[in-house]
PDB file of N, CA and C in Angstrom:
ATOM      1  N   UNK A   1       0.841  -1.163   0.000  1.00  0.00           N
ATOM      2  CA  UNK A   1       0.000   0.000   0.000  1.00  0.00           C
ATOM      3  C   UNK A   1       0.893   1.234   0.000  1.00  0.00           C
ATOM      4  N   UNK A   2       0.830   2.376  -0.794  1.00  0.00           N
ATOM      5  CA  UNK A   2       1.334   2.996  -0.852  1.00  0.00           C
ATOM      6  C   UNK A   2       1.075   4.401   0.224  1.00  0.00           C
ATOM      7  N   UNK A   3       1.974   5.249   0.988  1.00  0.00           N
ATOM      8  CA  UNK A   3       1.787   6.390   1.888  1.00  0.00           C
ATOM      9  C   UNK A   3       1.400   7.169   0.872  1.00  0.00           C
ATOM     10  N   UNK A   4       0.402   8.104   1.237  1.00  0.00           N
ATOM     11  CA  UNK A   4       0.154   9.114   0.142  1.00  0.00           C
ATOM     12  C   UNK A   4       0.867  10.556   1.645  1.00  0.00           C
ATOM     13  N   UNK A   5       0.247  11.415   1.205  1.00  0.00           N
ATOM     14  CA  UNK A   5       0.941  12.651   1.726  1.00  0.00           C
ATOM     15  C   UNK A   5      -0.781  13.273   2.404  1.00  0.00           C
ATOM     16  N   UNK A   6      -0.398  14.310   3.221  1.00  0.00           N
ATOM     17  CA  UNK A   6      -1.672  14.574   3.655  1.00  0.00           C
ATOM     18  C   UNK A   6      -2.776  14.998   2.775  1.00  0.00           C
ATOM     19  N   UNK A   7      -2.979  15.743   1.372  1.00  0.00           N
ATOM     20  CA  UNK A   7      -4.222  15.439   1.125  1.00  0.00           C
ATOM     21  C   UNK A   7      -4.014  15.286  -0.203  1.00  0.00           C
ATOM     22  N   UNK A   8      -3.817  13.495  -0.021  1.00  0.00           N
ATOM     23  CA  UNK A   8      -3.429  12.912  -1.039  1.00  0.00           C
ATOM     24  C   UNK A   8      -2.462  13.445  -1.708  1.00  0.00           C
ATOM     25  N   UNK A   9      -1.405  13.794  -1.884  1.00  0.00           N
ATOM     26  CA  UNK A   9      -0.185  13.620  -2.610  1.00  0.00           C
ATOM     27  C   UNK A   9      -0.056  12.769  -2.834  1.00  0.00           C
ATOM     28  N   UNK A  10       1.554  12.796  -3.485  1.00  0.00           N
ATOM     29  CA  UNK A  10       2.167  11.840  -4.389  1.00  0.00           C
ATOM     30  C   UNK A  10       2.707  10.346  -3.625  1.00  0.00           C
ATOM     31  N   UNK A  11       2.365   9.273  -4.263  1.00  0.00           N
ATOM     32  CA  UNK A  11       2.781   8.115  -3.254  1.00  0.00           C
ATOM     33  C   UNK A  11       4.253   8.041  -3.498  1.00  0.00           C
ATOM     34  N   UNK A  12       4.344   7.516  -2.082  1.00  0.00           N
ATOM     35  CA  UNK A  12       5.680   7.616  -1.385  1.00  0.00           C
ATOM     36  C   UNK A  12       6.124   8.444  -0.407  1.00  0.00           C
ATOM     37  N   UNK A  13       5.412   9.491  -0.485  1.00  0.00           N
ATOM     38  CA  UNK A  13       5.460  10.602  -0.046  1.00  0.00           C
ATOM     39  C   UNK A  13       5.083  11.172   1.318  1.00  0.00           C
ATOM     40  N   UNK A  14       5.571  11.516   2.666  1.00  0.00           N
ATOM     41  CA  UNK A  14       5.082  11.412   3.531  1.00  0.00           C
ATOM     42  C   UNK A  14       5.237  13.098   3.957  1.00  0.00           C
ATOM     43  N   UNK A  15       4.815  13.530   5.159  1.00  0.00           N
ATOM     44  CA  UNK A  15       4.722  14.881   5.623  1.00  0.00           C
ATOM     45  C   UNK A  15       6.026  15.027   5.883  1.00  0.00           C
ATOM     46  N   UNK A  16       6.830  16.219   5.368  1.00  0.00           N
ATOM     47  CA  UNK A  16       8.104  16.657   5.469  1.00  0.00           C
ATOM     48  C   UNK A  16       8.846  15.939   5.020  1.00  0.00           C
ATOM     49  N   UNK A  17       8.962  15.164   3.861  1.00  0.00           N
ATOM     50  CA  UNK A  17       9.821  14.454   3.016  1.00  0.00           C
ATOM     51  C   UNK A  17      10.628  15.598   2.400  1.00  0.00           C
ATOM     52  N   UNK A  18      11.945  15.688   2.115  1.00  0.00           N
ATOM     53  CA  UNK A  18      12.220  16.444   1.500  1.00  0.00           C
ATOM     54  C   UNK A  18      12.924  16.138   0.463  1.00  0.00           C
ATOM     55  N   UNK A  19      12.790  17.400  -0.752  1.00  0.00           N
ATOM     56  CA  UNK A  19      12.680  17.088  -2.127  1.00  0.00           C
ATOM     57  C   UNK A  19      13.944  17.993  -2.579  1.00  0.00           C
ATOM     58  N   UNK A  20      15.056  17.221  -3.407  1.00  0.00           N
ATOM     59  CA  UNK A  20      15.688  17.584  -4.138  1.00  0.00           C
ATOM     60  C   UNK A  20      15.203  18.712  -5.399  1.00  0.00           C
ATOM     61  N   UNK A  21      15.813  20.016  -5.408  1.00  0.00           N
ATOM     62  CA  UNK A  21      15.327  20.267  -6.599  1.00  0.00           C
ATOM     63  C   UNK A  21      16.308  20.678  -7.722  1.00  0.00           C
ATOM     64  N   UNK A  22      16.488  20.793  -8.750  1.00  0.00           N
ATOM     65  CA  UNK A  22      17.616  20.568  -9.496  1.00  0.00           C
ATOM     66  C   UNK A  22      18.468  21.962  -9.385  1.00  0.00           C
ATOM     67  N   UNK A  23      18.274  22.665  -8.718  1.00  0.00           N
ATOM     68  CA  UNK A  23      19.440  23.581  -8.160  1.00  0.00           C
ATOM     69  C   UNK A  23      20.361  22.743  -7.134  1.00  0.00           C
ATOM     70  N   UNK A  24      20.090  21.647  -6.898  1.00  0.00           N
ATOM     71  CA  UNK A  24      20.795  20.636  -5.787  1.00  0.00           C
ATOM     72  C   UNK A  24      20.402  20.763  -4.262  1.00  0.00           C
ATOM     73  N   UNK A  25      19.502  22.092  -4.244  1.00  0.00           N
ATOM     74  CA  UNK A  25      19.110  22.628  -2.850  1.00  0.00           C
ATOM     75  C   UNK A  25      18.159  21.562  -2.152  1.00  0.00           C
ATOM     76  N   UNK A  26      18.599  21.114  -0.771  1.00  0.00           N
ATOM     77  CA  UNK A  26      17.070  20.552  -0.535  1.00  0.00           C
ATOM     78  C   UNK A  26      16.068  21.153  -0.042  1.00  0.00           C
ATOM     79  N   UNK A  27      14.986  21.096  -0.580  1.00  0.00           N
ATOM     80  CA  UNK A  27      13.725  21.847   0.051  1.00  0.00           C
ATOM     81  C   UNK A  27      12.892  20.781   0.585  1.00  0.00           C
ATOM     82  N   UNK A  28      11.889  21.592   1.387  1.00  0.00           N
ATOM     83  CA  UNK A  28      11.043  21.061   1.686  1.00  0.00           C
ATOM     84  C   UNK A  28       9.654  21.544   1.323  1.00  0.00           C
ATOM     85  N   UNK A  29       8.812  20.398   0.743  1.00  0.00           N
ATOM     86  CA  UNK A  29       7.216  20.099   0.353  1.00  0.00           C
ATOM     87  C   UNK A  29       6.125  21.136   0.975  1.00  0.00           C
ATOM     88  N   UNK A  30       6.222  21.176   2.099  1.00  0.00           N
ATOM     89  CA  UNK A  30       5.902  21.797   3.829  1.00  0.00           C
ATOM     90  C   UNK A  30       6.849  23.138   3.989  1.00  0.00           C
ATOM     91  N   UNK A  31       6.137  23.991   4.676  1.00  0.00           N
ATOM     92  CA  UNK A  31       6.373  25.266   4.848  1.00  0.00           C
ATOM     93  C   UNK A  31       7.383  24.914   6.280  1.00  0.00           C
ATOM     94  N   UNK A  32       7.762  23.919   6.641  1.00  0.00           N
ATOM     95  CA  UNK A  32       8.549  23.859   7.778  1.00  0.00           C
ATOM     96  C   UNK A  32      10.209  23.516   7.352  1.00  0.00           C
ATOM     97  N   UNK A  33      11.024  23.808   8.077  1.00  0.00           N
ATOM     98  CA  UNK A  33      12.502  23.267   7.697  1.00  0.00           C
ATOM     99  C   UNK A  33      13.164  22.355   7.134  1.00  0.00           C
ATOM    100  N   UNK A  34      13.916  21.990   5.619  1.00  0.00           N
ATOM    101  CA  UNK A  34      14.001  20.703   5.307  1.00  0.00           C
ATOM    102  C   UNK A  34      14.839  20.230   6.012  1.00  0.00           C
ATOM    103  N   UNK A  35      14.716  18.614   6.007  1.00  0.00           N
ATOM    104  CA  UNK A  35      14.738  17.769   6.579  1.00  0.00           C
ATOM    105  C   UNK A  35      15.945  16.502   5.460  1.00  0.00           C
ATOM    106  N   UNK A  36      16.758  15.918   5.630  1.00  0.00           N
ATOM    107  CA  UNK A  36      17.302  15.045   5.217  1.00  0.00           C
ATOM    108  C   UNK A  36      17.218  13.417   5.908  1.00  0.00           C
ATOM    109  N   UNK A  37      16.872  12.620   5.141  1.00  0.00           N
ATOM    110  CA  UNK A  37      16.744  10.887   5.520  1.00  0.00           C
ATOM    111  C   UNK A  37      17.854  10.360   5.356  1.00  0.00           C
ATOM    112  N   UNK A  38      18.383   9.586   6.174  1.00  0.00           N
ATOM    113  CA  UNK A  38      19.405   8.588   6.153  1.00  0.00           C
ATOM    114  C   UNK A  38      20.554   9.315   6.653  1.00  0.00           C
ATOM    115  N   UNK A  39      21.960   8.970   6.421  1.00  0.00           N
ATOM    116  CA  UNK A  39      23.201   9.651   6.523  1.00  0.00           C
ATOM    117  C   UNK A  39      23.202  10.553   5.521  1.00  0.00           C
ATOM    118  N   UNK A  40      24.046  11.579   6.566  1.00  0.00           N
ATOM    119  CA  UNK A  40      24.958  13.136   5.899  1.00  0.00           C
ATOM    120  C   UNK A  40      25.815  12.708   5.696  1.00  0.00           C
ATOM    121  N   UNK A  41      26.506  12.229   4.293  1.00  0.00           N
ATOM    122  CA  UNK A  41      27.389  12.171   4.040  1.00  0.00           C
ATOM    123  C   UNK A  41      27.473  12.658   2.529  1.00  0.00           C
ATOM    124  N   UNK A  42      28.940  13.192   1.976  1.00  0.00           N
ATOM    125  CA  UNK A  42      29.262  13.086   0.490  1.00  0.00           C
ATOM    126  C   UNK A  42      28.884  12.066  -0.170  1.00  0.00           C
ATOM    127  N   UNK A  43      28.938  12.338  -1.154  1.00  0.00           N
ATOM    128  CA  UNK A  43      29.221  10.733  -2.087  1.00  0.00           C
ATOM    129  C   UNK A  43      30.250  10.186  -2.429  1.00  0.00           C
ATOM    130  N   UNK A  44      31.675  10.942  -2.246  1.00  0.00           N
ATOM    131  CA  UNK A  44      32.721  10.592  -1.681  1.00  0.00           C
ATOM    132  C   UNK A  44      32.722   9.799  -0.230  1.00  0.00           C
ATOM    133  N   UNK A  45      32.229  10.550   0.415  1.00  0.00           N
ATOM    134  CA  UNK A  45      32.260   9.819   1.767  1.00  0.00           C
ATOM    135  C   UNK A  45      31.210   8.266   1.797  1.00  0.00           C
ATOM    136  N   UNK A  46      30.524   8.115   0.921  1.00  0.00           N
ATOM    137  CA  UNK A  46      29.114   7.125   0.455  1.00  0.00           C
ATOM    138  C   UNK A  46      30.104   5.796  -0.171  1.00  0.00           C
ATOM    139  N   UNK A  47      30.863   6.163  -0.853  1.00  0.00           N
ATOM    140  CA  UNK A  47      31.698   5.860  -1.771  1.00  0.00           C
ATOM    141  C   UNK A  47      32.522   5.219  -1.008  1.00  0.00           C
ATOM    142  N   UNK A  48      33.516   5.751  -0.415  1.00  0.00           N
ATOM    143  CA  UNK A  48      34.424   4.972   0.935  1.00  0.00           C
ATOM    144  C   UNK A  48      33.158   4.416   1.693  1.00  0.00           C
ATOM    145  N   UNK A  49      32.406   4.375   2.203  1.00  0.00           N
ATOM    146  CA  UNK A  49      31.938   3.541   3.111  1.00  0.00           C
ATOM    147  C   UNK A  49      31.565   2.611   2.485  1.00  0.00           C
ATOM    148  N   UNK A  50      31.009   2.339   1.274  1.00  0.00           N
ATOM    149  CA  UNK A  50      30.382   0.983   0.768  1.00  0.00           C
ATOM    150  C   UNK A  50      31.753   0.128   0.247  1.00  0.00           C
ATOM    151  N   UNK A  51      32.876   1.101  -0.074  1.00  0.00           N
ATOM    152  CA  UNK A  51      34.446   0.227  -0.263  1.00  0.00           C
ATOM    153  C   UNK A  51      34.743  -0.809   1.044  1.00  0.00           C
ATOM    154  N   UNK A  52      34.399   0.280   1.924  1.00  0.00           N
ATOM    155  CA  UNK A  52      35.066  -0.084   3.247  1.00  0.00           C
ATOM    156  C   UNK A  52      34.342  -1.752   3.862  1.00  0.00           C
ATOM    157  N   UNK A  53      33.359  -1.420   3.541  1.00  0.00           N
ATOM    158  CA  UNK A  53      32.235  -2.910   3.611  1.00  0.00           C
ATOM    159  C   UNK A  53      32.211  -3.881   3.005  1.00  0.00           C
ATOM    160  N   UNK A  54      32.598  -3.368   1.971  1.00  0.00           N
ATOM    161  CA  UNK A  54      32.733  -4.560   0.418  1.00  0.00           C
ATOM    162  C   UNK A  54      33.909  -5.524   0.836  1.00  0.00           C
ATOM    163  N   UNK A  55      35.447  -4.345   1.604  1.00  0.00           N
ATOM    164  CA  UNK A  55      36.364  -5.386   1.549  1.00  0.00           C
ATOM    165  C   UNK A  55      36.226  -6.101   3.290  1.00  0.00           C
ATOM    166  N   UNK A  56      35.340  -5.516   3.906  1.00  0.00           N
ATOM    167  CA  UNK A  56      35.307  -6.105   4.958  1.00  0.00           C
ATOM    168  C   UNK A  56      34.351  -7.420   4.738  1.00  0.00           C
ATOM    169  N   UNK A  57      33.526  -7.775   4.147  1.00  0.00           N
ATOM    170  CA  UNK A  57      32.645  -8.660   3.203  1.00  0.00           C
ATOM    171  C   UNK A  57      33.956  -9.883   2.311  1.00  0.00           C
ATOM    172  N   UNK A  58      34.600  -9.394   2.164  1.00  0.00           N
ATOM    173  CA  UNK A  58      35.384 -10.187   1.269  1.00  0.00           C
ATOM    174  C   UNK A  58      36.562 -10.889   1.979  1.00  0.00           C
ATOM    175  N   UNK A  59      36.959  -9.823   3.323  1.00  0.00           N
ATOM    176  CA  UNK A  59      37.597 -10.750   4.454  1.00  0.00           C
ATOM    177  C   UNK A  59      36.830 -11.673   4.968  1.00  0.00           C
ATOM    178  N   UNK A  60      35.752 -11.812   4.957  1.00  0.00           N
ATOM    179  CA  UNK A  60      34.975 -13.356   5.715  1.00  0.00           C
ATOM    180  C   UNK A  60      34.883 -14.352   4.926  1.00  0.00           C
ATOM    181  N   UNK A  61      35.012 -13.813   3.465  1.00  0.00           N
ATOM    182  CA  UNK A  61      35.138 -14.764   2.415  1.00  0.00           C
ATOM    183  C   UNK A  61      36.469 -15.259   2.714  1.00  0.00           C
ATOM    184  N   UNK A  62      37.553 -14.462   2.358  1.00  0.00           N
ATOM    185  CA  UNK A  62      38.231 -15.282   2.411  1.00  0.00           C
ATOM    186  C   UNK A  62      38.408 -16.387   3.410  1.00  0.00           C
ATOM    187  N   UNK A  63      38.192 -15.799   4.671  1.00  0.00           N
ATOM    188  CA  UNK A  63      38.214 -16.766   6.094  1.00  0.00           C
ATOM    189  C   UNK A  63      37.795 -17.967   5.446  1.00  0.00           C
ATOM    190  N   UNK A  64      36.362 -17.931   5.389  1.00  0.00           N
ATOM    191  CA  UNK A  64      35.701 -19.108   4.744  1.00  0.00           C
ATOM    192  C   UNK A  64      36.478 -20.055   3.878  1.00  0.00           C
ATOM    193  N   UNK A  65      36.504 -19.754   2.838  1.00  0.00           N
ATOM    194  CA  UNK A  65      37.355 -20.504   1.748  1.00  0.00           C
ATOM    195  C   UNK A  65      38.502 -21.107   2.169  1.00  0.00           C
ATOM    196  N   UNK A  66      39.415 -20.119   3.153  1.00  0.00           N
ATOM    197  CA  UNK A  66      40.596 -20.923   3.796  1.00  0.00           C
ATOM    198  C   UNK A  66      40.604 -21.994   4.662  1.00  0.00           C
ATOM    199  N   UNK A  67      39.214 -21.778   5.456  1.00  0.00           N
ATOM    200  CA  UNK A  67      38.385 -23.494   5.924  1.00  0.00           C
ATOM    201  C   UNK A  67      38.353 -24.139   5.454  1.00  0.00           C
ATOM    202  N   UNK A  68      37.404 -24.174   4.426  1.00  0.00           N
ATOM    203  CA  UNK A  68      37.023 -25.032   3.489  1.00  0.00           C
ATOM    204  C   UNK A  68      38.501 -25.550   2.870  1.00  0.00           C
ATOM    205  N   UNK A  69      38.829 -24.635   2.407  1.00  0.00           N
ATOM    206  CA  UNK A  69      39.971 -25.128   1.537  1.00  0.00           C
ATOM    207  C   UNK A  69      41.117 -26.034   2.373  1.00  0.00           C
ATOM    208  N   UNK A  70      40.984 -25.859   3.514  1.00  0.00           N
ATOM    209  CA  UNK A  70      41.837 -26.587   4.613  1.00  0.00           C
ATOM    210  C   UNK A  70      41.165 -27.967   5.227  1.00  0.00           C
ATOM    211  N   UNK A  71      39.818 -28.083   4.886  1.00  0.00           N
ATOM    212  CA  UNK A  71      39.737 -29.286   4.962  1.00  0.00           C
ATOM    213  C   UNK A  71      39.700 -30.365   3.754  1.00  0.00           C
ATOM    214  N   UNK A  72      39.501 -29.370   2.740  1.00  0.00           N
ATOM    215  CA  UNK A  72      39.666 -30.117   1.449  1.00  0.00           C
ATOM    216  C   UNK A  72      40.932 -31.040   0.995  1.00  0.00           C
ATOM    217  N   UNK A  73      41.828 -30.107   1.744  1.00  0.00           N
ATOM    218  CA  UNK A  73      43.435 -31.025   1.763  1.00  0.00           C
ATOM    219  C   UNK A  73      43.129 -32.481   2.849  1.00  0.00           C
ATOM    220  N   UNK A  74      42.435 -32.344   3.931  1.00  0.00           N
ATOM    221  CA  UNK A  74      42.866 -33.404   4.559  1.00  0.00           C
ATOM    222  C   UNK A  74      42.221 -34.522   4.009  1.00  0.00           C
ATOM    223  N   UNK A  75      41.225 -34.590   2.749  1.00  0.00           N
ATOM    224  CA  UNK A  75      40.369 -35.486   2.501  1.00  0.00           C
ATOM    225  C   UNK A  75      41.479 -36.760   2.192  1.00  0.00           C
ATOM    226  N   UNK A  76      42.771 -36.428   1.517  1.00  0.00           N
ATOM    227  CA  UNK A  76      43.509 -37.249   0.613  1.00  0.00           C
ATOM    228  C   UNK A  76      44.147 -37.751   1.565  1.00  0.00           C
ATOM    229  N   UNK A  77      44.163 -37.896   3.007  1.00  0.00           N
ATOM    230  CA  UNK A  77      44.928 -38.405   4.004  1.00  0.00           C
ATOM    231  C   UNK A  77      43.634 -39.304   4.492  1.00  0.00           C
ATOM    232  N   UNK A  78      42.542 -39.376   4.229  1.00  0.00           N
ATOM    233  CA  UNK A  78      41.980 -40.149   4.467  1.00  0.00           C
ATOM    234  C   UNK A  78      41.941 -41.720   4.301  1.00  0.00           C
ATOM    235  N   UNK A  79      41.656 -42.911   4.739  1.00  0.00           N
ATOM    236  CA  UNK A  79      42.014 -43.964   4.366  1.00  0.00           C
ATOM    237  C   UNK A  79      40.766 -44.384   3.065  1.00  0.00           C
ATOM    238  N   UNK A  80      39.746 -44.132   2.855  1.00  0.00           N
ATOM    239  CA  UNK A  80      38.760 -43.896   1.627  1.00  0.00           C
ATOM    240  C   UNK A  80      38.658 -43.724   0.771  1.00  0.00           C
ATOM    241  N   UNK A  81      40.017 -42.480   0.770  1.00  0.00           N
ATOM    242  CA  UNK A  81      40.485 -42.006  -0.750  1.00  0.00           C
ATOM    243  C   UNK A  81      41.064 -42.897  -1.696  1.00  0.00           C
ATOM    244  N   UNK A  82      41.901 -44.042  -1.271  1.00  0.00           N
ATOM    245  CA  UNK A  82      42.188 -45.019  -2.068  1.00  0.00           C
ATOM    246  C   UNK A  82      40.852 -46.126  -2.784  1.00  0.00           C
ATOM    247  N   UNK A  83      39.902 -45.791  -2.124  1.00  0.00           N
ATOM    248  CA  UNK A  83      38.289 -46.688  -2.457  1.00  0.00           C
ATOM    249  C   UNK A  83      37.676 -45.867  -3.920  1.00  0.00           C
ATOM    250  N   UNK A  84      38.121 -44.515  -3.330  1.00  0.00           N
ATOM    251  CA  UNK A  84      37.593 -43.896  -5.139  1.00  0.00           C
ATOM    252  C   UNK A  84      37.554 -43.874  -6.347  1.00  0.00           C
ATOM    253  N   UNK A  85      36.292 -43.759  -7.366  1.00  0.00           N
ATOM    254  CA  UNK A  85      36.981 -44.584  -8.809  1.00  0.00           C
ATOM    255  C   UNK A  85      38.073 -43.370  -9.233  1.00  0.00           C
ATOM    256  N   UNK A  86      38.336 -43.639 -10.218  1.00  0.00           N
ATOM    257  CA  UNK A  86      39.381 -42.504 -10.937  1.00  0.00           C
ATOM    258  C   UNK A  86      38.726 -41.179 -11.678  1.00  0.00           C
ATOM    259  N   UNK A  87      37.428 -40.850 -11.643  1.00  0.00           N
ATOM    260  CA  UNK A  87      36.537 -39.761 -11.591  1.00  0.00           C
ATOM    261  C   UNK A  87      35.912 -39.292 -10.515  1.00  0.00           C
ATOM    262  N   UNK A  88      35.936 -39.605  -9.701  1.00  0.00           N
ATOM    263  CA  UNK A  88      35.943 -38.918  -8.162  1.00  0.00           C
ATOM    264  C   UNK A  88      37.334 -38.437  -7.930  1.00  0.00           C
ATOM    265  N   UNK A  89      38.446 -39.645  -7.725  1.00  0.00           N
ATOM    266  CA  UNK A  89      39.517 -38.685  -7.522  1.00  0.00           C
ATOM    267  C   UNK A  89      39.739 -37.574  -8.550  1.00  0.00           C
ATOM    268  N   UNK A  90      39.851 -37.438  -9.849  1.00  0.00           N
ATOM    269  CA  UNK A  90      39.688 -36.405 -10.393  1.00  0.00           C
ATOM    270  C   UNK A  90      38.962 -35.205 -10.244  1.00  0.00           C
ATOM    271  N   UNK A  91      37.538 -35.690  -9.831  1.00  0.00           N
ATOM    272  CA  UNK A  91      36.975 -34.319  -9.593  1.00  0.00           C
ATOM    273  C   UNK A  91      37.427 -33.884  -8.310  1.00  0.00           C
ATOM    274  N   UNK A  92      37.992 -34.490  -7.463  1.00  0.00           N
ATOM    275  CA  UNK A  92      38.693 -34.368  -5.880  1.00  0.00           C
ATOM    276  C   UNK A  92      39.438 -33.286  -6.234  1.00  0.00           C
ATOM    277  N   UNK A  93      40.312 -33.600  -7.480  1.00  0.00           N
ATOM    278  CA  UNK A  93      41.561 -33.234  -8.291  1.00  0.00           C
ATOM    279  C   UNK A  93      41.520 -31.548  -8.442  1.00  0.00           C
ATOM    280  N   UNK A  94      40.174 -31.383  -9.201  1.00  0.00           N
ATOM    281  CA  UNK A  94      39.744 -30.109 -10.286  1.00  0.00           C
ATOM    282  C   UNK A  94      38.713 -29.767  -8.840  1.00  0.00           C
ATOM    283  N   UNK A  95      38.458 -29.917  -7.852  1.00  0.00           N
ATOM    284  CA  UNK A  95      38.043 -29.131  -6.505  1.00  0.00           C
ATOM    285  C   UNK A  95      38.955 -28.695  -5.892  1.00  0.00           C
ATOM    286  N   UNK A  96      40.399 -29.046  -5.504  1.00  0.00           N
ATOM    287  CA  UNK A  96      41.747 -28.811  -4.710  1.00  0.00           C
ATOM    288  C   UNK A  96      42.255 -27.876  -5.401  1.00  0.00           C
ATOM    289  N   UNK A  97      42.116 -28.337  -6.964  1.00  0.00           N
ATOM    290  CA  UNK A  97      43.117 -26.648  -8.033  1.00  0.00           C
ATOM    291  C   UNK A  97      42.323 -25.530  -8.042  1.00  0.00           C
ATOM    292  N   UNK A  98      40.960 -25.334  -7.746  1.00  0.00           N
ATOM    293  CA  UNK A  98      40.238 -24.311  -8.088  1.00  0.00           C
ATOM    294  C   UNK A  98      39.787 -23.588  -6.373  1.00  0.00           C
ATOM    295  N   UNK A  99      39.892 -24.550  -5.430  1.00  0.00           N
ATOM    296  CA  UNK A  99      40.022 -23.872  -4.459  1.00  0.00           C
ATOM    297  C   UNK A  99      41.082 -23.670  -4.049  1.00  0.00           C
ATOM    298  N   UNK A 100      42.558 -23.852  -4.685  1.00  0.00           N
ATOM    299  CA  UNK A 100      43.794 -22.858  -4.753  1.00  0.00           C
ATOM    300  C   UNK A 100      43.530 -21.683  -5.202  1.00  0.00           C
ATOM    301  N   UNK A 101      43.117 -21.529  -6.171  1.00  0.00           N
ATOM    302  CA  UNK A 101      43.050 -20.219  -7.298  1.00  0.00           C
ATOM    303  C   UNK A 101      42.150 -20.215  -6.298  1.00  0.00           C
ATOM    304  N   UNK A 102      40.966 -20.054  -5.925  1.00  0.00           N
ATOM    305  CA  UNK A 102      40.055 -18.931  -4.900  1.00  0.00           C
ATOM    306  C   UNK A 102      40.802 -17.967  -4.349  1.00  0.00           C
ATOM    307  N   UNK A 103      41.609 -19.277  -3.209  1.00  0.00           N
ATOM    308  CA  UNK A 103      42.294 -19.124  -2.224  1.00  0.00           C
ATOM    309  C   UNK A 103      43.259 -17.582  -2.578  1.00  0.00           C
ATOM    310  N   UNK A 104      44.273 -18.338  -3.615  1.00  0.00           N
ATOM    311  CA  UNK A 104      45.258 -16.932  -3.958  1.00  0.00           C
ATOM    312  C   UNK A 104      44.388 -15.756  -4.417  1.00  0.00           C
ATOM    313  N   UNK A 105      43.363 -15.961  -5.226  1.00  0.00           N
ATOM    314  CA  UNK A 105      42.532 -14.862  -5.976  1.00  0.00           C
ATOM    315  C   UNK A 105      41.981 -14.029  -4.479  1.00  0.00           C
ATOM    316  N   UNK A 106      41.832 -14.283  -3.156  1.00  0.00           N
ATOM    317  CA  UNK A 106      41.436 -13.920  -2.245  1.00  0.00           C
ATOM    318  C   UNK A 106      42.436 -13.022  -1.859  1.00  0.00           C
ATOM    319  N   UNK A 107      43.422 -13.781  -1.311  1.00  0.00           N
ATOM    320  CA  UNK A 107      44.502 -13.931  -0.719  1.00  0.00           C
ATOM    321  C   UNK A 107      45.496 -12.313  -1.304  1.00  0.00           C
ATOM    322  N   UNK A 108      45.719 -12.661  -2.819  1.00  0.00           N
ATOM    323  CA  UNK A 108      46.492 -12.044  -3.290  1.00  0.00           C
ATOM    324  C   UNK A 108      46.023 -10.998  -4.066  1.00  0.00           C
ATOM    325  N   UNK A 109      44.478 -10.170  -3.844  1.00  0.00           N
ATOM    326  CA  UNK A 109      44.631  -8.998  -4.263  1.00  0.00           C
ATOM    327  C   UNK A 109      44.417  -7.793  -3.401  1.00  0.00           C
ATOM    328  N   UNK A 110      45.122  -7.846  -2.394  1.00  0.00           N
ATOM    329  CA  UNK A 110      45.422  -7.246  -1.458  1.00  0.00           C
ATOM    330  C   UNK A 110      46.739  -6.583  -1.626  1.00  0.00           C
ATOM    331  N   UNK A 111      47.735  -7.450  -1.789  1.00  0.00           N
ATOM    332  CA  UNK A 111      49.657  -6.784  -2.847  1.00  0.00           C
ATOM    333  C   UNK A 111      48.735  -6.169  -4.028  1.00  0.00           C
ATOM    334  N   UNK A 112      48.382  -7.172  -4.974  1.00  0.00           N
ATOM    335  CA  UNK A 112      47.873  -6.731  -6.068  1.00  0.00           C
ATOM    336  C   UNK A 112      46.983  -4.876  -6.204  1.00  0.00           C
ATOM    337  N   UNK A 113      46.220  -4.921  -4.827  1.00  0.00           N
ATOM    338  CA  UNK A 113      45.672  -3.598  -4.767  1.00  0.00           C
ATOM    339  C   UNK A 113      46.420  -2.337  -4.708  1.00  0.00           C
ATOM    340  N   UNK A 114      47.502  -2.496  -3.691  1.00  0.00           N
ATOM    341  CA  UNK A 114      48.392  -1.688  -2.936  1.00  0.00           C
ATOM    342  C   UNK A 114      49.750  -1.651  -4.065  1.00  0.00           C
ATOM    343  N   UNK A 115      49.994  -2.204  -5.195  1.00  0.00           N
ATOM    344  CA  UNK A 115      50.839  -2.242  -5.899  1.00  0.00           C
ATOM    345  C   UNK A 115      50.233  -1.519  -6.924  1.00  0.00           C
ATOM    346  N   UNK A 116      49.327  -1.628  -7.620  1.00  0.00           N
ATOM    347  CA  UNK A 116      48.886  -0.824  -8.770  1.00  0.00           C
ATOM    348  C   UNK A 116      48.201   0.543  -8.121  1.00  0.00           C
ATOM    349  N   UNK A 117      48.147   0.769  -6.791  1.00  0.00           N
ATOM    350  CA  UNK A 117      48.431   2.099  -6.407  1.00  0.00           C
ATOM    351  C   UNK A 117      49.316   3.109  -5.617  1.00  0.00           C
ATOM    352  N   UNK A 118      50.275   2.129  -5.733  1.00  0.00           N
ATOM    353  CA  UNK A 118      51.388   2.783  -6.369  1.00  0.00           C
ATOM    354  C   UNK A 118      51.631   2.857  -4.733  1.00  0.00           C
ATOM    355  N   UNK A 119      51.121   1.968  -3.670  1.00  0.00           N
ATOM    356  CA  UNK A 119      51.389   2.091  -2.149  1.00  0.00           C
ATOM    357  C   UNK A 119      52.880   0.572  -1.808  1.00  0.00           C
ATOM    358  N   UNK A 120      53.370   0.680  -0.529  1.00  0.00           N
ATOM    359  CA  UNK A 120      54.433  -0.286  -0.212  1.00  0.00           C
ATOM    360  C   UNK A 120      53.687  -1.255  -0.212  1.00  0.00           C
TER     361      UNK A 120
END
């Protein structure tokens, strides 16, 4: 159901919403003071914060994967692994090489970041 505004306005629209107008000014709808929703921030500053999350998001990944990927090694120490046909161990095979490459693809664009900008 959509909010209309007090007598009937536009949906979405609630009392003292305030409205961008293409001078960039914000105004307000209402004869009272505008009002801004959410964070004051730049879009620079919008910009770093959703970076800042993304790679904090991508550190749990990696965590993860380095689990995983750490138990994936111990499978071949198992006494079972010799019971497998030769397409299981293979795909065992092409699961261990590709959760390497995760692993480094995780791992290693962190140098990779800090090197192509030109940081130690």
């Amino acid at each position: 159901m959509a909010v209309r505004g007090p007598a009937g306005g536009e949906p979405g629209k609630r009392e003292g919403d305030a409205v961008t107008t293409t001078g960039g000014k914000v105004t307000d709808t209402d004869e009272g003071p505008a009002r801004r929703r959410g964070r004051n921030e730049t879009e620079e500053e919008r910009a770093d914060r959703m970076w800042t999350e993304l790679i904090q998001e991508v550190r749990v990944a990696q965590m993860g994967v380095q689990i995983l990927f750490g138990f994936l090694l111990t499978v071949v120490f198992q006494p079972k692994y010799d019971d497998l046909s030769d397409t299981d161990q293979m795909i065992y095979l092409i699961t261990v090489v590709l959760g390497a490459v995760t692993t480094g693809a995780l791992i290693g664009r962190s140098p990779c970041t800090a090197w192509s900008r030109g940081g130690a």
